[in-house]
N, C-alpha and C. Protein backbone atom coordinates (compact mmCIF):
# COMPACT_ATOMS: atom_id res chain seq x y z
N UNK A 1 18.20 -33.77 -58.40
CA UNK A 1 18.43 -34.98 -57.65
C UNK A 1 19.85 -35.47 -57.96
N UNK A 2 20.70 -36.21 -56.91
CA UNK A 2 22.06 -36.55 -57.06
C UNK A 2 21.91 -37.84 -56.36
N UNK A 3 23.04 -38.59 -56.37
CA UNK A 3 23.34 -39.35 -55.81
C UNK A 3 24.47 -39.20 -54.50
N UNK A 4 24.05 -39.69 -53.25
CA UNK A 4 24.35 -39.20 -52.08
C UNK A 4 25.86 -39.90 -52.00
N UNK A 5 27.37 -39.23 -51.97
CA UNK A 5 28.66 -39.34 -51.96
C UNK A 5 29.41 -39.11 -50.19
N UNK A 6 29.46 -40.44 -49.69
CA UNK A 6 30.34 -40.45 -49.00
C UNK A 6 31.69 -40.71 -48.45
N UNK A 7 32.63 -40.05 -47.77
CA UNK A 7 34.10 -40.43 -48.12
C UNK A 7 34.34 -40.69 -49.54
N UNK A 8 33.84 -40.19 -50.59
CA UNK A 8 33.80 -40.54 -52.03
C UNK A 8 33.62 -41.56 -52.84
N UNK A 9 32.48 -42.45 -51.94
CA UNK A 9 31.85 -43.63 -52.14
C UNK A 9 30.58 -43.45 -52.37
N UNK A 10 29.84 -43.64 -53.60
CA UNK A 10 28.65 -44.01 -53.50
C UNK A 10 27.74 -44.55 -52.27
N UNK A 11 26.38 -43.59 -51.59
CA UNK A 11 26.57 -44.35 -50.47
C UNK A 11 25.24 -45.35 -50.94
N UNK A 12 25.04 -46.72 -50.28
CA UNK A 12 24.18 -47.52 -51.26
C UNK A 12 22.96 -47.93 -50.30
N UNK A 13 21.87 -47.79 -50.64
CA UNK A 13 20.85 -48.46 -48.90
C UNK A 13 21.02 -49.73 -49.28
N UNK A 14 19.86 -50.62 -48.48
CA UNK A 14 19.92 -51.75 -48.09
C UNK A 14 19.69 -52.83 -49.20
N UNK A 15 19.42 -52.84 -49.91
CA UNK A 15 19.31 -53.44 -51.53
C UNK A 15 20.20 -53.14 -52.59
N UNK A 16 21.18 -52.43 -51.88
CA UNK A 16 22.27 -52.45 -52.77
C UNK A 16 22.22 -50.98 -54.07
N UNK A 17 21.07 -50.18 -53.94
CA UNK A 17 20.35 -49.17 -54.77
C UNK A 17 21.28 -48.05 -54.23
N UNK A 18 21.89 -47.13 -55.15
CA UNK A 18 22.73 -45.55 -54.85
C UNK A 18 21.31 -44.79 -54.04
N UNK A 19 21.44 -44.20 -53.05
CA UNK A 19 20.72 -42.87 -52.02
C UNK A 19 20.65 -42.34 -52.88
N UNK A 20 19.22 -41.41 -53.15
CA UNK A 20 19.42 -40.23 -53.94
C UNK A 20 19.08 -39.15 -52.83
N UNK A 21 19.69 -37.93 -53.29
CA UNK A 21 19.29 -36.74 -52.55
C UNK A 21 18.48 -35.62 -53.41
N UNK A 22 18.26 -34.51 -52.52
CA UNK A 22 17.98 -33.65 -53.14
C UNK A 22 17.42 -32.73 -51.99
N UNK A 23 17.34 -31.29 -52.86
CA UNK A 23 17.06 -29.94 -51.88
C UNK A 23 17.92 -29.55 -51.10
N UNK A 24 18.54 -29.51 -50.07
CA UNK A 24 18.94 -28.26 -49.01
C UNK A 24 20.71 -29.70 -48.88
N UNK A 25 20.21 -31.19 -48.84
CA UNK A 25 21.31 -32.16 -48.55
C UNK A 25 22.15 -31.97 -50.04
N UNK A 26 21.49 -31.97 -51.08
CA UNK A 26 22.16 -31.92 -52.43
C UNK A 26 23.03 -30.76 -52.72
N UNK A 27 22.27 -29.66 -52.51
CA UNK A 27 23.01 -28.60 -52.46
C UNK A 27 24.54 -28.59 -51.44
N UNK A 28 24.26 -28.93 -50.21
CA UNK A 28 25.44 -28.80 -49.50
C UNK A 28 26.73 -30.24 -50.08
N UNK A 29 26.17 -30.85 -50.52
CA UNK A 29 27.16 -31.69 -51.28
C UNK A 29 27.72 -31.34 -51.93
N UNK A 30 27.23 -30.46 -53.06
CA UNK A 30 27.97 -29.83 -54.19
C UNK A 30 28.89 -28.80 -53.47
N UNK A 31 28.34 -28.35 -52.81
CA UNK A 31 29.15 -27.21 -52.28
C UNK A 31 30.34 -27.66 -51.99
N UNK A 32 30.58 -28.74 -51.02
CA UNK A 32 31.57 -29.52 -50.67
C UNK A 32 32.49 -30.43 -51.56
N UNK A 33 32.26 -30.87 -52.80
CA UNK A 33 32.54 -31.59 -53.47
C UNK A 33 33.53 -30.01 -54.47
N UNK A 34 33.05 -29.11 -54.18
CA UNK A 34 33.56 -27.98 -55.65
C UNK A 34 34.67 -27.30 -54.31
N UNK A 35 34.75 -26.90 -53.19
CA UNK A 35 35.98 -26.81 -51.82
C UNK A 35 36.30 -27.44 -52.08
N UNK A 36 36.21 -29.08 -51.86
CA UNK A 36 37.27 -29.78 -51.02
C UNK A 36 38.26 -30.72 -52.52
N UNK A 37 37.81 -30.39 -53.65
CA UNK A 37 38.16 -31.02 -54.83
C UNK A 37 39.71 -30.10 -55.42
N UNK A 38 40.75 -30.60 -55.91
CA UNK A 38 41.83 -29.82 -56.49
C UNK A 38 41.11 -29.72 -57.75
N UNK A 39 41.73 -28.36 -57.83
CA UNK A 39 41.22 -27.27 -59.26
C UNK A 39 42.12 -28.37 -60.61
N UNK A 40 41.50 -28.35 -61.45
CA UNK A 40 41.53 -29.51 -62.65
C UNK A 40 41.59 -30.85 -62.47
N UNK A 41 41.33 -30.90 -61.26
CA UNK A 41 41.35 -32.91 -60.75
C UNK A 41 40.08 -33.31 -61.61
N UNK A 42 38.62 -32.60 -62.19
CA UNK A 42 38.13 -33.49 -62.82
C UNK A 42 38.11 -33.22 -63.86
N UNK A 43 38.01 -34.64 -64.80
CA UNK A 43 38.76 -34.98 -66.49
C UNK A 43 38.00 -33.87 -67.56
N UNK A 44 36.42 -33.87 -66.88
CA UNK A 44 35.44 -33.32 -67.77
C UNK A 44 35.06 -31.85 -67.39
N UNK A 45 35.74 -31.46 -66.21
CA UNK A 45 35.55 -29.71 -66.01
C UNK A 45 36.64 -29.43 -65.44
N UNK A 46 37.73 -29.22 -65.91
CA UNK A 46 39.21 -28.46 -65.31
C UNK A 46 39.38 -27.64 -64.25
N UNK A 47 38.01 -26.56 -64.52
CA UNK A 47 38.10 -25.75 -63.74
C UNK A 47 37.36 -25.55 -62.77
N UNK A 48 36.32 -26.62 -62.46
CA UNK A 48 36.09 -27.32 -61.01
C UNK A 48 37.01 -27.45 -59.85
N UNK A 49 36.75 -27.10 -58.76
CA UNK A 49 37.75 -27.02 -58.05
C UNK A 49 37.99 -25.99 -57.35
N UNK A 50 39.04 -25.87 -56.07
CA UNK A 50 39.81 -24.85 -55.58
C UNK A 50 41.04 -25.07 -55.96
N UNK A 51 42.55 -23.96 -55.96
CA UNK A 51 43.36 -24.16 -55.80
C UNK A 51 43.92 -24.62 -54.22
N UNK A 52 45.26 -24.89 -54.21
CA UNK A 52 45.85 -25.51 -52.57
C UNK A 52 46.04 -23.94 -52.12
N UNK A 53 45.52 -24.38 -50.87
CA UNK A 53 45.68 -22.98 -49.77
C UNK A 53 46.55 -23.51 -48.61
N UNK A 54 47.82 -23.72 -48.28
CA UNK A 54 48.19 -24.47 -47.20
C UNK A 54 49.09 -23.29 -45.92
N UNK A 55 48.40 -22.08 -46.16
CA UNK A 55 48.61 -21.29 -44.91
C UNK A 55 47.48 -20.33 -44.70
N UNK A 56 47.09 -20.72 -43.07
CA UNK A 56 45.90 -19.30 -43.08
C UNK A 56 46.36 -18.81 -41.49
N UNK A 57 47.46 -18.55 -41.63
CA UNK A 57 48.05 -17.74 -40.32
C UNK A 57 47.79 -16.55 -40.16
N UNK A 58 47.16 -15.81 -41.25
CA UNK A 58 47.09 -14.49 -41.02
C UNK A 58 45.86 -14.13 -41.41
N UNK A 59 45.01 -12.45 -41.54
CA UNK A 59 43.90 -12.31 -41.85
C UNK A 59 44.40 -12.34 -43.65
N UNK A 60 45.29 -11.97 -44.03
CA UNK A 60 45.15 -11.59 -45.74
C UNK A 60 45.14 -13.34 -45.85
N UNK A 61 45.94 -14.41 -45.75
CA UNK A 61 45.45 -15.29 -46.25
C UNK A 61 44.68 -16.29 -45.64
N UNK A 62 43.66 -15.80 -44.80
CA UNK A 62 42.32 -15.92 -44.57
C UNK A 62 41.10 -15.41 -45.67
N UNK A 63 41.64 -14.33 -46.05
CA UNK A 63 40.63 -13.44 -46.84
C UNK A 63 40.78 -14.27 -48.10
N UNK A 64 42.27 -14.28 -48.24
CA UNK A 64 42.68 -15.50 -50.05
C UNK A 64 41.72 -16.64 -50.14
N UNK A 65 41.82 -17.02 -48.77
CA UNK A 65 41.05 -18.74 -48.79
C UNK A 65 39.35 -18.41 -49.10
N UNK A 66 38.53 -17.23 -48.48
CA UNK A 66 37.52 -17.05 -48.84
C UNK A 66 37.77 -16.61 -50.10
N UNK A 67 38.18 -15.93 -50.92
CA UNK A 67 37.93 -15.54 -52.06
C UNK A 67 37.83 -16.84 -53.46
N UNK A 68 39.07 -17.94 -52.67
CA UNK A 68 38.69 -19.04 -53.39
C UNK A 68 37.56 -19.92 -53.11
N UNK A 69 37.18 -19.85 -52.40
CA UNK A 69 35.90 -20.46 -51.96
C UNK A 69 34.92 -20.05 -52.79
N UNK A 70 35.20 -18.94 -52.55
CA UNK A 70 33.69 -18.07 -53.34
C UNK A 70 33.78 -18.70 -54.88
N UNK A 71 34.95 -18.29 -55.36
CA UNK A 71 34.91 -18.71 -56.49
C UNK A 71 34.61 -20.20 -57.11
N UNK A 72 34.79 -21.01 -56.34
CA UNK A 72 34.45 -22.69 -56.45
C UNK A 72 33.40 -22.41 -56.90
N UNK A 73 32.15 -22.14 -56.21
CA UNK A 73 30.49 -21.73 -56.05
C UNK A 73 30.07 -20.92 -56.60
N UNK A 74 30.78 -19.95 -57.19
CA UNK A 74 30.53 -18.58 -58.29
C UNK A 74 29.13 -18.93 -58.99
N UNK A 75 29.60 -20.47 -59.87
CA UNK A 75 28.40 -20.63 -60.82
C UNK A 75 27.26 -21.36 -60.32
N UNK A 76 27.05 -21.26 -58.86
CA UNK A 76 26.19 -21.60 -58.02
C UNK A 76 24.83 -21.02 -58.18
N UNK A 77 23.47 -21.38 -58.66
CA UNK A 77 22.70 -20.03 -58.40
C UNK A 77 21.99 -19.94 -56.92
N UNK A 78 22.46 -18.71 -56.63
CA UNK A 78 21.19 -18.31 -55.74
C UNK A 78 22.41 -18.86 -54.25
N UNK A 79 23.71 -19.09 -54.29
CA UNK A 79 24.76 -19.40 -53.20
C UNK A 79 25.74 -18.61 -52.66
N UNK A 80 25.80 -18.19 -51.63
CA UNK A 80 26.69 -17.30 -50.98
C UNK A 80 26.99 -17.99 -49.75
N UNK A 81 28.71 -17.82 -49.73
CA UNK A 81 29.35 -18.43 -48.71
C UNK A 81 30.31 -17.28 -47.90
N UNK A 82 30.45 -17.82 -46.90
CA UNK A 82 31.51 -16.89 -46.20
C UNK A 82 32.17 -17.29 -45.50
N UNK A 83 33.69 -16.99 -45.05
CA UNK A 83 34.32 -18.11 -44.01
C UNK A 83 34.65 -17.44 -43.14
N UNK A 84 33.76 -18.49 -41.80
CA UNK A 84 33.72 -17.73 -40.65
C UNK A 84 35.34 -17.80 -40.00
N UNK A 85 36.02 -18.91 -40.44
CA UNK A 85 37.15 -19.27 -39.04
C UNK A 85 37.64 -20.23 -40.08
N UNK A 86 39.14 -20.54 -40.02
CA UNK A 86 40.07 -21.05 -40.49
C UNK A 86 41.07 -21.98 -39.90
N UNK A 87 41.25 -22.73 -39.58
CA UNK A 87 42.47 -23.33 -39.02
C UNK A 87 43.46 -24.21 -39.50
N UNK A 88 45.01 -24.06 -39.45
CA UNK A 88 45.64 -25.20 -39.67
C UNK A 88 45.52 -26.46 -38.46
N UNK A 89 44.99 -27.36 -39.27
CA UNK A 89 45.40 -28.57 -38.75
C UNK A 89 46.79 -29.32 -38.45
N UNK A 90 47.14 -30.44 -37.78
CA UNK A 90 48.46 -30.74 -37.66
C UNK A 90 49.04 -31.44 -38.93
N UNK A 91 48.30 -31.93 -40.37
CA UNK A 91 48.48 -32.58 -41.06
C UNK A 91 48.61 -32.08 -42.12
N UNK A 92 48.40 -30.29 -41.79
CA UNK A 92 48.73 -29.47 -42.95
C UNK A 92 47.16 -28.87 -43.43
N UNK A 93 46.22 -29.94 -43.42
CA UNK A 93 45.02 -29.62 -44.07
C UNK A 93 44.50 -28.29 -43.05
N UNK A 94 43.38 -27.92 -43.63
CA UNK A 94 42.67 -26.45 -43.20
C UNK A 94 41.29 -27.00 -42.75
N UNK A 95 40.87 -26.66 -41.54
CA UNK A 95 39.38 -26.77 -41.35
C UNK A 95 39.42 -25.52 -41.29
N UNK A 96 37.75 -25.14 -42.33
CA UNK A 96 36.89 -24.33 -42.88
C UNK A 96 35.68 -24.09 -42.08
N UNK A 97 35.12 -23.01 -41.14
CA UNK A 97 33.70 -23.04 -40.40
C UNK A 97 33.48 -22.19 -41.66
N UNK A 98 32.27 -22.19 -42.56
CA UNK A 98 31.68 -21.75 -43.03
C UNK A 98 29.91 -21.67 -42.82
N UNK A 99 29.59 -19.85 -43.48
CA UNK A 99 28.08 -19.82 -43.66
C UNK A 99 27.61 -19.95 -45.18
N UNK A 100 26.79 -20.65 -45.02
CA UNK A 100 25.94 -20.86 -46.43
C UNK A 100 24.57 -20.23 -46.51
N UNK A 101 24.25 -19.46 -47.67
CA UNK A 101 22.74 -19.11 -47.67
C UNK A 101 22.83 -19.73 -48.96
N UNK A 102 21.60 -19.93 -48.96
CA UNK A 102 21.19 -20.67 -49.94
C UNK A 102 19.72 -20.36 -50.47
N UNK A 103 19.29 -19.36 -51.45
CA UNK A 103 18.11 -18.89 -51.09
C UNK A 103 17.69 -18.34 -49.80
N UNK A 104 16.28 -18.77 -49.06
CA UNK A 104 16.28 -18.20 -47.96
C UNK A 104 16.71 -19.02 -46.70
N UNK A 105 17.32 -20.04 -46.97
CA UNK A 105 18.31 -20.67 -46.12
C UNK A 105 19.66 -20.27 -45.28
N UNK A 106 19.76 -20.29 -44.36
CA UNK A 106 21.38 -20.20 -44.16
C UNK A 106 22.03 -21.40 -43.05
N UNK A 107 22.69 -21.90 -43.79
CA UNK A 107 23.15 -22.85 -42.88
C UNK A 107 25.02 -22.61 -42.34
N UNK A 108 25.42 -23.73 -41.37
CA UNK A 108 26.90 -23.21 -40.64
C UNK A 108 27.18 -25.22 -41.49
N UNK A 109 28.57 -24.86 -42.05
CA UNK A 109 29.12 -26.22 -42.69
C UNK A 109 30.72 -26.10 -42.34
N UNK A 110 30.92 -27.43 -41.99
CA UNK A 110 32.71 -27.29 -41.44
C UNK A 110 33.35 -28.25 -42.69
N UNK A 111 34.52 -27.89 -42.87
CA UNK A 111 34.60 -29.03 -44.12
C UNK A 111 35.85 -29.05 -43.84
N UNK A 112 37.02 -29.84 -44.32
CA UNK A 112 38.48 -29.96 -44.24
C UNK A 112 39.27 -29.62 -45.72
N UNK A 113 39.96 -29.23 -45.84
CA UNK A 113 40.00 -28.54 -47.03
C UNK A 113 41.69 -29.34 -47.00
């Protein structure tokens, strides 16, 4: 169980109480939180994180950007990702179409990287 993080806000219901999540929503949080986070940005795991990927013009660093991906989620159990499609945005950032299995799950997640 986690507590449900939006725009990187605690999100809070109607009494003012943190959302909790869990199962298939929790999981895809983490997932997203270990992409879209810079590699040593947090105090208590350094190596949380991706490094900056700020070109995917081509297939090799298309393939780079999945390989860091993968690695975010490495210590994931039971998580496999793959990136379907890549794009630069105009602001520099990367949207990510990714597949997730997750156990016997597989889900499609877009994230901005």
């Amino acid at each position: 169980m986690d507590i449900k993080i939006k725009d990187g806000d605690m999100v809070l219901d109607s009494t003012g109480a943190p959302v909790k999540i869990e199962g298939t929503e929790e999981i895809l949080q983490q997932i997203v939180m270990r992409i879209t986070a810079k590699k040593g940005g947090f105090i208590y795991n350094k190596e949380m994180g991706t490094e900056a990927v700020t070109d995917v013009s081509g297939d090799r660093e298309c393939r780079r950007l999945e390989v860091i991906l993968q690695e975010a989620v490495a210590d994931m159990e039971d998580i496999s990702l793959r990136l379907d499609c890549a794009s630069q945005l105009v602001d520099g950032r990367i949207l990510a179409e990714l597949t997730v299995a997750c156990k016997e799950n597989i889900m499609s997640l877009e994230v901005i990287i």
